[in-house]
Structures are given as structure tokens and as C-alpha cells.
C-alpha atoms as a PDB file:
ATOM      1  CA  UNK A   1      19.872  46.689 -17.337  1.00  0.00           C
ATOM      2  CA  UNK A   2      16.655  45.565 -18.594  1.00  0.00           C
ATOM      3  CA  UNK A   3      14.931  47.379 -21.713  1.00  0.00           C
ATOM      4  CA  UNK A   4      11.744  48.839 -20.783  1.00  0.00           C
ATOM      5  CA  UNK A   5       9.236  47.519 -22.824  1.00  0.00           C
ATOM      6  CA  UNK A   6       7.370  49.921 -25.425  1.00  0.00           C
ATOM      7  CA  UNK A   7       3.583  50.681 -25.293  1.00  0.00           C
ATOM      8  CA  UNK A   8       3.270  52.072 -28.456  1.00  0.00           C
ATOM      9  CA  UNK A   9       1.483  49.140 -29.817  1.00  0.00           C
ATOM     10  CA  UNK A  10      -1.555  49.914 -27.780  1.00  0.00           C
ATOM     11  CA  UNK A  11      -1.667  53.178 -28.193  1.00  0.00           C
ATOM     12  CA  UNK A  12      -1.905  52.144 -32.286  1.00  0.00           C
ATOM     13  CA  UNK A  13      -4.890  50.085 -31.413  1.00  0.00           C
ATOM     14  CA  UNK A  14      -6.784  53.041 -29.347  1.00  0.00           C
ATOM     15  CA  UNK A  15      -6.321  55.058 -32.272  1.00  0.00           C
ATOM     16  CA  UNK A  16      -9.430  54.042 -33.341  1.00  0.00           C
ATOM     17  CA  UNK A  17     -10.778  55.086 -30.122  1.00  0.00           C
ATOM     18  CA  UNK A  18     -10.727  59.035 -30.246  1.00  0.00           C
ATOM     19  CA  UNK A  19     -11.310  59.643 -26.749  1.00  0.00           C
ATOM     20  CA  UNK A  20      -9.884  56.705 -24.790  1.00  0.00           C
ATOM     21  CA  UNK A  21      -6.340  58.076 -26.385  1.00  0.00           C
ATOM     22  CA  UNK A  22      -7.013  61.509 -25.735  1.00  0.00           C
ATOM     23  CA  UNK A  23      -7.311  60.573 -22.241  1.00  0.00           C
ATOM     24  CA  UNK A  24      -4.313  58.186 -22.252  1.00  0.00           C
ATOM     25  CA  UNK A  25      -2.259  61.497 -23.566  1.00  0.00           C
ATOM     26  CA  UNK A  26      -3.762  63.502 -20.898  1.00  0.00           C
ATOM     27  CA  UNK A  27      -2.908  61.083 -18.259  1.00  0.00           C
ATOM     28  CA  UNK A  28       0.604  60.495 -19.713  1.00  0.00           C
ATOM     29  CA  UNK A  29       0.886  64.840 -19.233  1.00  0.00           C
ATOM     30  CA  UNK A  30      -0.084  64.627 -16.018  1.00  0.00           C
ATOM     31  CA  UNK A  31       2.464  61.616 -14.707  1.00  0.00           C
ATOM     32  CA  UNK A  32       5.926  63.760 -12.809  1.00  0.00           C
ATOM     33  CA  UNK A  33       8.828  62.074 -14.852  1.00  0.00           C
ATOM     34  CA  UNK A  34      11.002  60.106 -12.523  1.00  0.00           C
ATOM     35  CA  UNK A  35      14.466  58.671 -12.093  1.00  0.00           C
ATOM     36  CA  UNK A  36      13.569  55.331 -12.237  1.00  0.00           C
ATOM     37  CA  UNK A  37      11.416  56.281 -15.536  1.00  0.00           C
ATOM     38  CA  UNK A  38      14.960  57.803 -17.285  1.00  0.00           C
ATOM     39  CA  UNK A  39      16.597  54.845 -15.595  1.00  0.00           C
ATOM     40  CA  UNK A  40      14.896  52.219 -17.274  1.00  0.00           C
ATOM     41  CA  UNK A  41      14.599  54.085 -21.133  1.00  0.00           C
ATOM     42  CA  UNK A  42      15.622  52.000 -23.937  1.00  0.00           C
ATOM     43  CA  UNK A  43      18.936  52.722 -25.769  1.00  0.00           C
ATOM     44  CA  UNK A  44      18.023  55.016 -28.982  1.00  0.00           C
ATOM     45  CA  UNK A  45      19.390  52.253 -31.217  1.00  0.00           C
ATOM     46  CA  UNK A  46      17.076  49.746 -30.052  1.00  0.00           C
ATOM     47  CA  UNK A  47      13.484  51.273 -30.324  1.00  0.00           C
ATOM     48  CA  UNK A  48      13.404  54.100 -32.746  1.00  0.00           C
ATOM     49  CA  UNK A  49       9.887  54.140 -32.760  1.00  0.00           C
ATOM     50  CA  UNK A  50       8.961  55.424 -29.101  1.00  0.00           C
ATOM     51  CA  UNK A  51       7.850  58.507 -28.610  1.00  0.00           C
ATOM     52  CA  UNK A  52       7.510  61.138 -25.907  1.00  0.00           C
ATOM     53  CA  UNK A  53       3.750  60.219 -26.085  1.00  0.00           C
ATOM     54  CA  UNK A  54       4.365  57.065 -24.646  1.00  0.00           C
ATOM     55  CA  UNK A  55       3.517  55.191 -21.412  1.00  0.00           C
ATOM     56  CA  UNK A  56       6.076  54.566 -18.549  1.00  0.00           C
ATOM     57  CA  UNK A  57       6.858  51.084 -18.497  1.00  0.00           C
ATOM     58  CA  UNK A  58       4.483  49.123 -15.713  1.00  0.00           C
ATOM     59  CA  UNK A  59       7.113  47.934 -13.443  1.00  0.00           C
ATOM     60  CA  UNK A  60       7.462  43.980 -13.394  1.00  0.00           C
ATOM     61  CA  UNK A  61       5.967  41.620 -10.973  1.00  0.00           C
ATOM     62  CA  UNK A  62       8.004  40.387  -7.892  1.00  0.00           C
ATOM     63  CA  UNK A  63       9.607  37.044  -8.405  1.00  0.00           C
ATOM     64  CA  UNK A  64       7.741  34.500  -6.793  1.00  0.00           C
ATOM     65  CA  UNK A  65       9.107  33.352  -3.383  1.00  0.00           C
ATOM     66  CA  UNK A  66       9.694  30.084  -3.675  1.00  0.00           C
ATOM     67  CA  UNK A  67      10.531  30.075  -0.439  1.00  0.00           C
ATOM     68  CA  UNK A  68       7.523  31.225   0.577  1.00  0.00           C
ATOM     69  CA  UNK A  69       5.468  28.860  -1.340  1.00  0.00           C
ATOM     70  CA  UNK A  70       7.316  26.124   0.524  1.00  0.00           C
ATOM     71  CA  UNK A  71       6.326  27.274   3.676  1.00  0.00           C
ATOM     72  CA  UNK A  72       3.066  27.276   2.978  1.00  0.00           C
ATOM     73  CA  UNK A  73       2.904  22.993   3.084  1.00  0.00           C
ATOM     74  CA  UNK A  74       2.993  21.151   5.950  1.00  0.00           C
ATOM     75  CA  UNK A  75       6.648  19.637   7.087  1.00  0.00           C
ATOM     76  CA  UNK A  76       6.463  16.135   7.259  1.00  0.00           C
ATOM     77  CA  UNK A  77       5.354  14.033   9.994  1.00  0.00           C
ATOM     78  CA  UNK A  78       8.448  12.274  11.958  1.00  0.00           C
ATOM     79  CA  UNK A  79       8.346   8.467  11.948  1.00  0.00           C
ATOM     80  CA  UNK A  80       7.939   6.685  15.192  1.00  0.00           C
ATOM     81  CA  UNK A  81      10.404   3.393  15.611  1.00  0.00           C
ATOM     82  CA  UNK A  82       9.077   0.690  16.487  1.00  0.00           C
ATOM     83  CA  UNK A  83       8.903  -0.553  20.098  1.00  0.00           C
ATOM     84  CA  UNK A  84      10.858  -4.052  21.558  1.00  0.00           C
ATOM     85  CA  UNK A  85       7.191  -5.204  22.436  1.00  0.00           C
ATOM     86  CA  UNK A  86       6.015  -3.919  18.752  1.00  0.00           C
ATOM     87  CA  UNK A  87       8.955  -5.747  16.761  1.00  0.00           C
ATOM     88  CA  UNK A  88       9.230  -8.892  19.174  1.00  0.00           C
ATOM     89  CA  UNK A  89       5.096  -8.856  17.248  1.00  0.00           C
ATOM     90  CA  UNK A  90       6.005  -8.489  14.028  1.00  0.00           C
ATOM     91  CA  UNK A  91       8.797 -10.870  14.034  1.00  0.00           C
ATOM     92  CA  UNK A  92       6.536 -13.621  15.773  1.00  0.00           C
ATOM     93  CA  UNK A  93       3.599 -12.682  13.266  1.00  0.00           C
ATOM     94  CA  UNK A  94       5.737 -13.015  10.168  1.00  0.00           C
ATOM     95  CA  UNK A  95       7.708 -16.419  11.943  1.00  0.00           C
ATOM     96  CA  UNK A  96       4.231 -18.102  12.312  1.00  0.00           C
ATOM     97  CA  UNK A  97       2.713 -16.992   8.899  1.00  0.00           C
ATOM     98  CA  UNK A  98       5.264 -18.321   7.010  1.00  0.00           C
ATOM     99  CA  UNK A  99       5.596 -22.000   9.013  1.00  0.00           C
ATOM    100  CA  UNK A 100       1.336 -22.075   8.344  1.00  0.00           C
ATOM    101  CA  UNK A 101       1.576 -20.960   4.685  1.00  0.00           C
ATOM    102  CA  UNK A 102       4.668 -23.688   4.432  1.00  0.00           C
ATOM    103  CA  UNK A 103       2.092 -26.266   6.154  1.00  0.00           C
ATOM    104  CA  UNK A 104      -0.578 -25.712   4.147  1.00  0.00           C
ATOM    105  CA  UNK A 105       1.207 -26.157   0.710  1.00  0.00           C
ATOM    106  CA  UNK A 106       2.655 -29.147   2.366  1.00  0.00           C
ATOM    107  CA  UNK A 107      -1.299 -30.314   2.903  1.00  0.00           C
ATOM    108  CA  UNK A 108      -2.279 -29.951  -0.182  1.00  0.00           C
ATOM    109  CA  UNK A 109       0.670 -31.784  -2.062  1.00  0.00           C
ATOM    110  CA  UNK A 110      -0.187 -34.795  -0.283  1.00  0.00           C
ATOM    111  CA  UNK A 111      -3.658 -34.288  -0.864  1.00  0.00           C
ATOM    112  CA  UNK A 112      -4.630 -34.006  -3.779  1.00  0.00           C
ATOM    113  CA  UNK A 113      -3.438 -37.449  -5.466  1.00  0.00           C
ATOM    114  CA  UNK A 114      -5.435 -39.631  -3.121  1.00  0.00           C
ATOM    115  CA  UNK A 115      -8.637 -37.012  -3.687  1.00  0.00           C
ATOM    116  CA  UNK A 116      -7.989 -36.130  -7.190  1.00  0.00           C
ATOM    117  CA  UNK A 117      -7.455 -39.814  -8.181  1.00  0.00           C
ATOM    118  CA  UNK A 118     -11.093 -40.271  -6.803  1.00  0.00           C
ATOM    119  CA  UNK A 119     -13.082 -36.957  -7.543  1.00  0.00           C
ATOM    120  CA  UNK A 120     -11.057 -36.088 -11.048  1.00  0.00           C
ATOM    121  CA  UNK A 121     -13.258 -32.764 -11.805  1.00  0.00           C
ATOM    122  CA  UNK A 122     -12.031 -31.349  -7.725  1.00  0.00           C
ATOM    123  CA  UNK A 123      -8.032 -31.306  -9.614  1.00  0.00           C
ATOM    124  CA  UNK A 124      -8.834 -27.597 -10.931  1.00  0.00           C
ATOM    125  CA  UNK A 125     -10.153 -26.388  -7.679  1.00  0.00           C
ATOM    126  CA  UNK A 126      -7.137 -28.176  -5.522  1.00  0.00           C
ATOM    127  CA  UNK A 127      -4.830 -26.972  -8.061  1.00  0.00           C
ATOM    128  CA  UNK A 128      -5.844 -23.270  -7.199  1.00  0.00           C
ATOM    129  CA  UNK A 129      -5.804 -23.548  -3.552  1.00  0.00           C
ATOM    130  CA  UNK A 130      -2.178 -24.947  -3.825  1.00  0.00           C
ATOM    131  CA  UNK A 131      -1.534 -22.409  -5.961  1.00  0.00           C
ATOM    132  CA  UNK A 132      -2.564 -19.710  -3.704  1.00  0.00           C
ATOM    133  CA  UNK A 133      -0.589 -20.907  -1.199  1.00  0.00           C
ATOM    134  CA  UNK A 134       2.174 -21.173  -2.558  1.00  0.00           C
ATOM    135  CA  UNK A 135       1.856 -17.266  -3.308  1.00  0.00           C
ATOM    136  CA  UNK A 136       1.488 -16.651   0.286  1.00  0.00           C
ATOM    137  CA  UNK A 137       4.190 -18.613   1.248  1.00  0.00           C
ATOM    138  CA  UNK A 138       6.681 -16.703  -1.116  1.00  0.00           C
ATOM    139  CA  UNK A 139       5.323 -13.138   0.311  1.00  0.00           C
ATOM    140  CA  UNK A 140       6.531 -14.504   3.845  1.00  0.00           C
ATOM    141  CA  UNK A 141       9.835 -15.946   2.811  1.00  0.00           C
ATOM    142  CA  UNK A 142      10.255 -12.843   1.212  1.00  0.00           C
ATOM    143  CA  UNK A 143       9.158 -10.823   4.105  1.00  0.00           C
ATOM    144  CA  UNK A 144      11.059 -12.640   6.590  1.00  0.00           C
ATOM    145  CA  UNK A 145      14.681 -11.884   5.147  1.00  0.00           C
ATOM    146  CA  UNK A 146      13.995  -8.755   4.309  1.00  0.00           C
ATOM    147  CA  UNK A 147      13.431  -8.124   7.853  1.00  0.00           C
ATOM    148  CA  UNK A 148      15.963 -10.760   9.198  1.00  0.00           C
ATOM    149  CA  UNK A 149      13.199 -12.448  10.991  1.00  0.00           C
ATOM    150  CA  UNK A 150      14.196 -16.090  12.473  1.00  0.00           C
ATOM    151  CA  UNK A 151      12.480 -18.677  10.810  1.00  0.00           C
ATOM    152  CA  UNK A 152      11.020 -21.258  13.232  1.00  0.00           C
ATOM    153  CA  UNK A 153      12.920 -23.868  14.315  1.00  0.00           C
ATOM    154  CA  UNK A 154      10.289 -26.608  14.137  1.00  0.00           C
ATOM    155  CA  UNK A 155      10.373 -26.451  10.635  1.00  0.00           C
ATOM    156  CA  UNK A 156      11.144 -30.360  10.222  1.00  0.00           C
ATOM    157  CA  UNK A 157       8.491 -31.193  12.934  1.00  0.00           C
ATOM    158  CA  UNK A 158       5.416 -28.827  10.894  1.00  0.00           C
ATOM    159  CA  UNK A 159       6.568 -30.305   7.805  1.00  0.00           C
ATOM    160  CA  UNK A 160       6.432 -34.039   8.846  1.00  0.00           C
ATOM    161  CA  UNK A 161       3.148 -33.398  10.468  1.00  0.00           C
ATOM    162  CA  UNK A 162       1.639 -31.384   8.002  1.00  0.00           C
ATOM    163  CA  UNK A 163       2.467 -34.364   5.133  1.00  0.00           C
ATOM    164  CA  UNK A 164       0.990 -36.506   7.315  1.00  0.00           C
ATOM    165  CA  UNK A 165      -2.400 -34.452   7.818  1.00  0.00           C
ATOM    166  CA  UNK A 166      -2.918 -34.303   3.892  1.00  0.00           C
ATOM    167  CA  UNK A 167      -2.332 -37.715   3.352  1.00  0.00           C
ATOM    168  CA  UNK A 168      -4.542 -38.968   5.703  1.00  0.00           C
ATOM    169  CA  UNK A 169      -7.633 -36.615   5.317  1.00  0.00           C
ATOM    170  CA  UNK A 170      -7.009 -36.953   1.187  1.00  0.00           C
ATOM    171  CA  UNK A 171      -6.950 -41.480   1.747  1.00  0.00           C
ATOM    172  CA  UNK A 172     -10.201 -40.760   4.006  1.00  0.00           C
ATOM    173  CA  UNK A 173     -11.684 -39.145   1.155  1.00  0.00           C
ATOM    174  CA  UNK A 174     -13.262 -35.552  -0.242  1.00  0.00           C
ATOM    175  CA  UNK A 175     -15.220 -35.110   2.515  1.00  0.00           C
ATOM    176  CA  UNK A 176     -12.823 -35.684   5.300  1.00  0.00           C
ATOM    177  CA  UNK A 177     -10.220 -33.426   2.534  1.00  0.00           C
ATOM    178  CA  UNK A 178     -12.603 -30.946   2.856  1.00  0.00           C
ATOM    179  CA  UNK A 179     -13.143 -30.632   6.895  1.00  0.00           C
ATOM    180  CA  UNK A 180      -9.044 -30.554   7.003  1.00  0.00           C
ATOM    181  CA  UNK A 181      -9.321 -27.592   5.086  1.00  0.00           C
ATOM    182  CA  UNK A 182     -12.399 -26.213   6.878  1.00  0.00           C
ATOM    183  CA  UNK A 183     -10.729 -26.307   9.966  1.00  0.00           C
ATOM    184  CA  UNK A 184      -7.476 -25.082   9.069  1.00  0.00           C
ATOM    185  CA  UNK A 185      -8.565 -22.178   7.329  1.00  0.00           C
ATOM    186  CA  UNK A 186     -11.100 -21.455  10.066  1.00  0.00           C
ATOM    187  CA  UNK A 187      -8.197 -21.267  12.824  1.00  0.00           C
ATOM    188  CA  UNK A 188      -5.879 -19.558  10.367  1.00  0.00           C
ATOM    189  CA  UNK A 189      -8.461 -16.724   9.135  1.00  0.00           C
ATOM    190  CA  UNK A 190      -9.215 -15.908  13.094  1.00  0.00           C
ATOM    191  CA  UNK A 191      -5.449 -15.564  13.294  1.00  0.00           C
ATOM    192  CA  UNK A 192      -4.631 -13.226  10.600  1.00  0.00           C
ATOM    193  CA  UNK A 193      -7.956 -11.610  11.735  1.00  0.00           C
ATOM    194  CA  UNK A 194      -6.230 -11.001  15.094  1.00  0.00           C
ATOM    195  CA  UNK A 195      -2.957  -9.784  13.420  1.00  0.00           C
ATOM    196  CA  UNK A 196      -4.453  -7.057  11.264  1.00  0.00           C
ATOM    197  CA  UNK A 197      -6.329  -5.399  14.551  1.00  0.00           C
ATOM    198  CA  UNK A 198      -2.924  -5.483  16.414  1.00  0.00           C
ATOM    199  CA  UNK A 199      -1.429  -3.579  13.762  1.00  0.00           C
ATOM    200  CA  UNK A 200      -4.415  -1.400  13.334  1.00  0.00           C
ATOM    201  CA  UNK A 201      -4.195  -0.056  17.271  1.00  0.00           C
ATOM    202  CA  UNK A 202      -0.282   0.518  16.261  1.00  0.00           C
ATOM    203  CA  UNK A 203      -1.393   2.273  13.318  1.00  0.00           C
ATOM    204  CA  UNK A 204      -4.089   4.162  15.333  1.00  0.00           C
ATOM    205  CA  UNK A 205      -1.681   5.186  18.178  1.00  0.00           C
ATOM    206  CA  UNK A 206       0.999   6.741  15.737  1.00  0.00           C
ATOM    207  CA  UNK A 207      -1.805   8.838  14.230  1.00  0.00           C
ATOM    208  CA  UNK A 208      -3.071   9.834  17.502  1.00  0.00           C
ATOM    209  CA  UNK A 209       0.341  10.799  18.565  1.00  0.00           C
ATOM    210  CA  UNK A 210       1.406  12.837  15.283  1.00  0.00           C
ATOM    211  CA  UNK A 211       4.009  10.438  13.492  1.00  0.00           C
ATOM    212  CA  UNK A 212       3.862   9.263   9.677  1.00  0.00           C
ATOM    213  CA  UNK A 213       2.869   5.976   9.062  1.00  0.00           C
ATOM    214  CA  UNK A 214       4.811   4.237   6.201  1.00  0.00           C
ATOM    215  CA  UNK A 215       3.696   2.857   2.873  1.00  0.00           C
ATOM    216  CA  UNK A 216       5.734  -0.253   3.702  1.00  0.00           C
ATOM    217  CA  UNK A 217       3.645  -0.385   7.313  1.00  0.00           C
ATOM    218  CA  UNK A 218       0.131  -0.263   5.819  1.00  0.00           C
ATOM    219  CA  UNK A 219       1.466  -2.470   2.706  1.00  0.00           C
ATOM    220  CA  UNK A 220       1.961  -4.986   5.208  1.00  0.00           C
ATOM    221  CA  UNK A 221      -1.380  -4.750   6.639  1.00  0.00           C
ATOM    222  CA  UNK A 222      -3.042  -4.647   2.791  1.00  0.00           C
ATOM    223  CA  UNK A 223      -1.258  -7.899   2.641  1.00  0.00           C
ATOM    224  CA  UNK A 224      -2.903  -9.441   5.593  1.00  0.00           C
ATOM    225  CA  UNK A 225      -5.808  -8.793   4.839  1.00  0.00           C
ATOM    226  CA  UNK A 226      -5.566 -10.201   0.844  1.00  0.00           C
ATOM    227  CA  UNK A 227      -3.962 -13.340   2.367  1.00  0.00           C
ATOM    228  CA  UNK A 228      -6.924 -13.767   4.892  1.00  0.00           C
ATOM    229  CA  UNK A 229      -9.318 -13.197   2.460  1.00  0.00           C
ATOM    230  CA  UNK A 230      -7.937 -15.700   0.175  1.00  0.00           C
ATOM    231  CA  UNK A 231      -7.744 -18.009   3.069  1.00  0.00           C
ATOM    232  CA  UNK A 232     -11.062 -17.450   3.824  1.00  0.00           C
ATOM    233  CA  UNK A 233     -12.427 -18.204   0.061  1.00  0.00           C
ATOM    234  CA  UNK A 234     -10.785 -21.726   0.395  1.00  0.00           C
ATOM    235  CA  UNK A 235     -12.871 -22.391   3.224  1.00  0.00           C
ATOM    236  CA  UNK A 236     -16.167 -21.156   2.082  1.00  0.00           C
ATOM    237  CA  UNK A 237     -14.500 -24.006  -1.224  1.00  0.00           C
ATOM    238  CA  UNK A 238     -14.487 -26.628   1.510  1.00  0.00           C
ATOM    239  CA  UNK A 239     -17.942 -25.986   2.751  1.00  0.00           C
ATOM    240  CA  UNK A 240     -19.386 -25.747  -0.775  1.00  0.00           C
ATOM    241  CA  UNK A 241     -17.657 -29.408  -1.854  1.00  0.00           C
ATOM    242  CA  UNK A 242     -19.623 -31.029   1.551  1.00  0.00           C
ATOM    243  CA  UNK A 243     -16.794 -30.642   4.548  1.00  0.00           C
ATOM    244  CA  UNK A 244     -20.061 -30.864   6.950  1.00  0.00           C
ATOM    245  CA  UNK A 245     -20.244 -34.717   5.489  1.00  0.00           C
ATOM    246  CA  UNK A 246     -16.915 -35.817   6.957  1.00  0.00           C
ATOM    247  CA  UNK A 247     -18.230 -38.166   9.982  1.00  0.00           C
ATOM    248  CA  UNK A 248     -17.105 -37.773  12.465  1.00  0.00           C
ATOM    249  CA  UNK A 249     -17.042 -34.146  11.064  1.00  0.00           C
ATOM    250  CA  UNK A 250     -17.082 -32.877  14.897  1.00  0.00           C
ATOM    251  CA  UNK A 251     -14.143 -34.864  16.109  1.00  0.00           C
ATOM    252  CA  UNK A 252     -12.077 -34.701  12.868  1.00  0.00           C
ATOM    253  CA  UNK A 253     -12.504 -30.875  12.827  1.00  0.00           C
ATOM    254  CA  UNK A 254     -12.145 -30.004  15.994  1.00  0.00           C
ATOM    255  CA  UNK A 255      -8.567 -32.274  16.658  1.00  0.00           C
ATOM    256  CA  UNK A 256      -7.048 -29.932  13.790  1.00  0.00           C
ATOM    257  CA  UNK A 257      -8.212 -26.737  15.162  1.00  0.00           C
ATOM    258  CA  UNK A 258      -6.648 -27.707  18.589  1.00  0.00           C
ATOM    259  CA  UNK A 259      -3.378 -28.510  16.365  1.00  0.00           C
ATOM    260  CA  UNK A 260      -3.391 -25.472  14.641  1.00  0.00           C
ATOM    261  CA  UNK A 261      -3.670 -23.627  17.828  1.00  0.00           C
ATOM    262  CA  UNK A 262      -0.914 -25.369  19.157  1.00  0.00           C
ATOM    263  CA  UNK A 263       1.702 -24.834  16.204  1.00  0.00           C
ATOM    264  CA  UNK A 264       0.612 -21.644  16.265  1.00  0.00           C
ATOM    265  CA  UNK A 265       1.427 -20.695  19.916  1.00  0.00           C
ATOM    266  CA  UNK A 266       5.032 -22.901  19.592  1.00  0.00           C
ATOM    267  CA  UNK A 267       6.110 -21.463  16.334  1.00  0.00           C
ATOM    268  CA  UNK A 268       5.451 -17.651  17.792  1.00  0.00           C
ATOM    269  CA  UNK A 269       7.801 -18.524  20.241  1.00  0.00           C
ATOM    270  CA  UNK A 270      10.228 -21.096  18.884  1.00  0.00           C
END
């Protein structure tokens, strides 16, 4: 049984208050005593101090509901699995990103000797583009058995290929370095360009349709689009460091975009 609490302690205070206790007594007179008032009186031994003078315990607040307060948020949003045509997209997507990001490191090893060995003061910049590829090919390998995603099987073809492309373009000189990257990067930005609006409409149809979207879904797309944009910084590099001076700059650039389109559209199906 819980003690009621004692009031007397205000009453003390309005003391000094002549006529805000003489109406607290008068009020107190006037109150009908009632069961749950006698129910609820201290034991003698544990106030000696109260008085008949003294105010009926305010009864205590209702226990918040926490029930209640529950109910009051929104229940979360279901999550909507993904369709055959949605993860035969994915698993393409993340096949082909990581053969392109294996490629390019591949270009740039073989690369930058011939070109550094002639322009010494381009190592730093090569260095960081190799670098940064590098990093993206780690996030795909990574990505790809997390999600048990088949690798492409022309691995040995891209990678024989790719060697080849750096060497060549780095022998040829900066210039003709610099278109190789140019119109890699220029096929490759399009391409992740195209990936992060196909996963955008997925995005916008889940929304549309009520379902959560998860932090791992939209971390993918954040990913994307850091990836492109670092893609696209090397070939704004390549433009800066004269890739428009590679002659035939046409020819030269426009045979690698047509190979990069190719291994693209193989390694999204093979």
C-alpha cells in the first residue's frame, strides 16, 4: 500500500500568507472525507507530524502506456524482393564492373613504365589513377562474393587484351596514354551513368508501391556514383595532360570505345 504523501510542508510555507491558508483550511472543511482518503492514510508511526488540517493526497498520475506510445509510430515498411529480371541486373552490373575495374588496373600497370620513363613528373598523377582503381576493383570483388555473383569467364581474354592496350598506348607515348584513358573512361562513365538510373526507377517503383528501401540498396547506388565520379576525374586528367594531341586522336579513340562496348556487352552475359 503506498504512503500518501504529506502536504504539510506547504501549508508551512503559506503561513506567511494569512489568507491563502485560511482559504486552504476552508476548502479542506468543505472536502466529504472518503474511503479512498482513509484508505490511503499513512501508518501513525511513520508521519507523526500530519494533522487533521491537512490536504488529501492528489492522487498519482496514470502510468504511461507504453503501449500506447508505440502505437503512435508508424510500423515499418515491408521489403520488396527483388525480381528474376531485377537480380539477373544486378548480377550482370556487378560481373561487368568488376572485369572493367580489373582492366583498367591492368592498363595502367603496363602503362606507366613506358610513359613515366619519358614524362617523369606524370608518375604522381599515374600513380593515383592506378591507385583509384585498384580501390574500385576491391569494392567489386568484394561485392561480388558477398552476393555470389559469377565472375566473368573471359577473365584471361580482358586481361591479355587489356596488357596489351597499356603497353601499346604507353610505347606510343603521353599523348596516345592519354586518349586510351579518354576513351575508356568516357565509355565507362556513360555506363555506370546508365546503371545508377536503372537502379533509381527500382528505387522509385518500391517507393511508389509502399516497400522500404534498404541501406545496403542505396549504399550500392552511393557507390556508383563515387566510382563514376572518380572515373570521370581521370578523364577530365587525360584531357588536361593533351589526349586531343594523340594523332590519329579520332581513330585511336574511337577503336577503344567500340572495344569497350564490346567487353562490356560479352562480359554482361558471359
Amino acid at each position: 500500500m503506498t504512503s500518501a504523501r504529506p502536504l504539510w510542508q506547504p501549508l508551512r510555507h503559506c503561513q506567511r500568507h494569512g489568507n491563502l491558508l485560511a482559504q486552504a483550511r476552508k476548502f479542506h472543511q468543505a472536502r466529504p472525507i472518503s474511503s479512498s482518503t482513509v484508505a490511503s492514510a499513512p501508518h501513525p508511526q511513520q508521519s507523526q507530524t500530519t494533522s487533521s488540517s491537512d490536504y488529501d493526497p492528489p492522487s498519482p498520475p496514470p502510468p504511461l502506456n507504453n503501449n500506447n506510445h508505440n502505437n503512435n509510430q508508424p510500423p515499418p515498411k515491408p521489403k520488396k524482393p527483388l525480381t528474376p529480371d531485377q537480380q539477373a541486373f544486378l548480377s550482370s552490373a556487378l560481373r561487368v564492373n568488376q572485369a572493367g575495374e580489373l582492366a583498367a588496373t591492368l592498363i595502367y600497370t603496363a602503362q606507366t613504365p613506358p610513359v613515366v620513363a619519358r614524362e617523369p613528373h606524370l608518375r604522381p598523377l599515374m600513380r593515383h589513377m592506378y591507385d583509384q582503381e585498384a580501390g574500385h576493383l576491391a569494392t567489386f570483388n568484394s561485392l561480388i562474393a558477398r552476393h555470389r555473383v559469377r565472375p566473368t569467364a573471359l577473365y584471361p581474354l580482358w586481361s591479355a587484351l587489356a596488357t596489351g592496350l597499356g603497353w601499346a598506348t604507353g610505347v606510343m607515348g603521353r599523348e596516345a596514354a592519354m586518349a586510351c584513358t579518354e576513351a575508356v573512361e568516357t565509355e565507362i562513365g556513360g555506363h555506370y551513368n546508365a546503371q545508377i538510373r536503372r537502379l533509381l526507377e527500382i528505387v522509385s517503383e518500391w517507393e511508389a508501391e509502399g516497400y522500404d528501401v534498404g541501406n545496403e540498396f542505396r549504399d550500392l547506388i552511393g557507390t556508383l556514383r563515387r566510382i563514376r565520379d572518380e572515373e570521370l576525374e581521370h578523364l577530365d586528367h587525360a584531357v588536361e595532360h593533351d589526349a586531343k594531341k594523340a594523332e590519329p586522336h579520332w581513330l585511336l579513340t574511337g577503336v577503344i570505345r567500340a572495344g569497350c562496348r564490346g567487353a562490356i556487352w560479352v562480359s554482361e552475359r558471359v
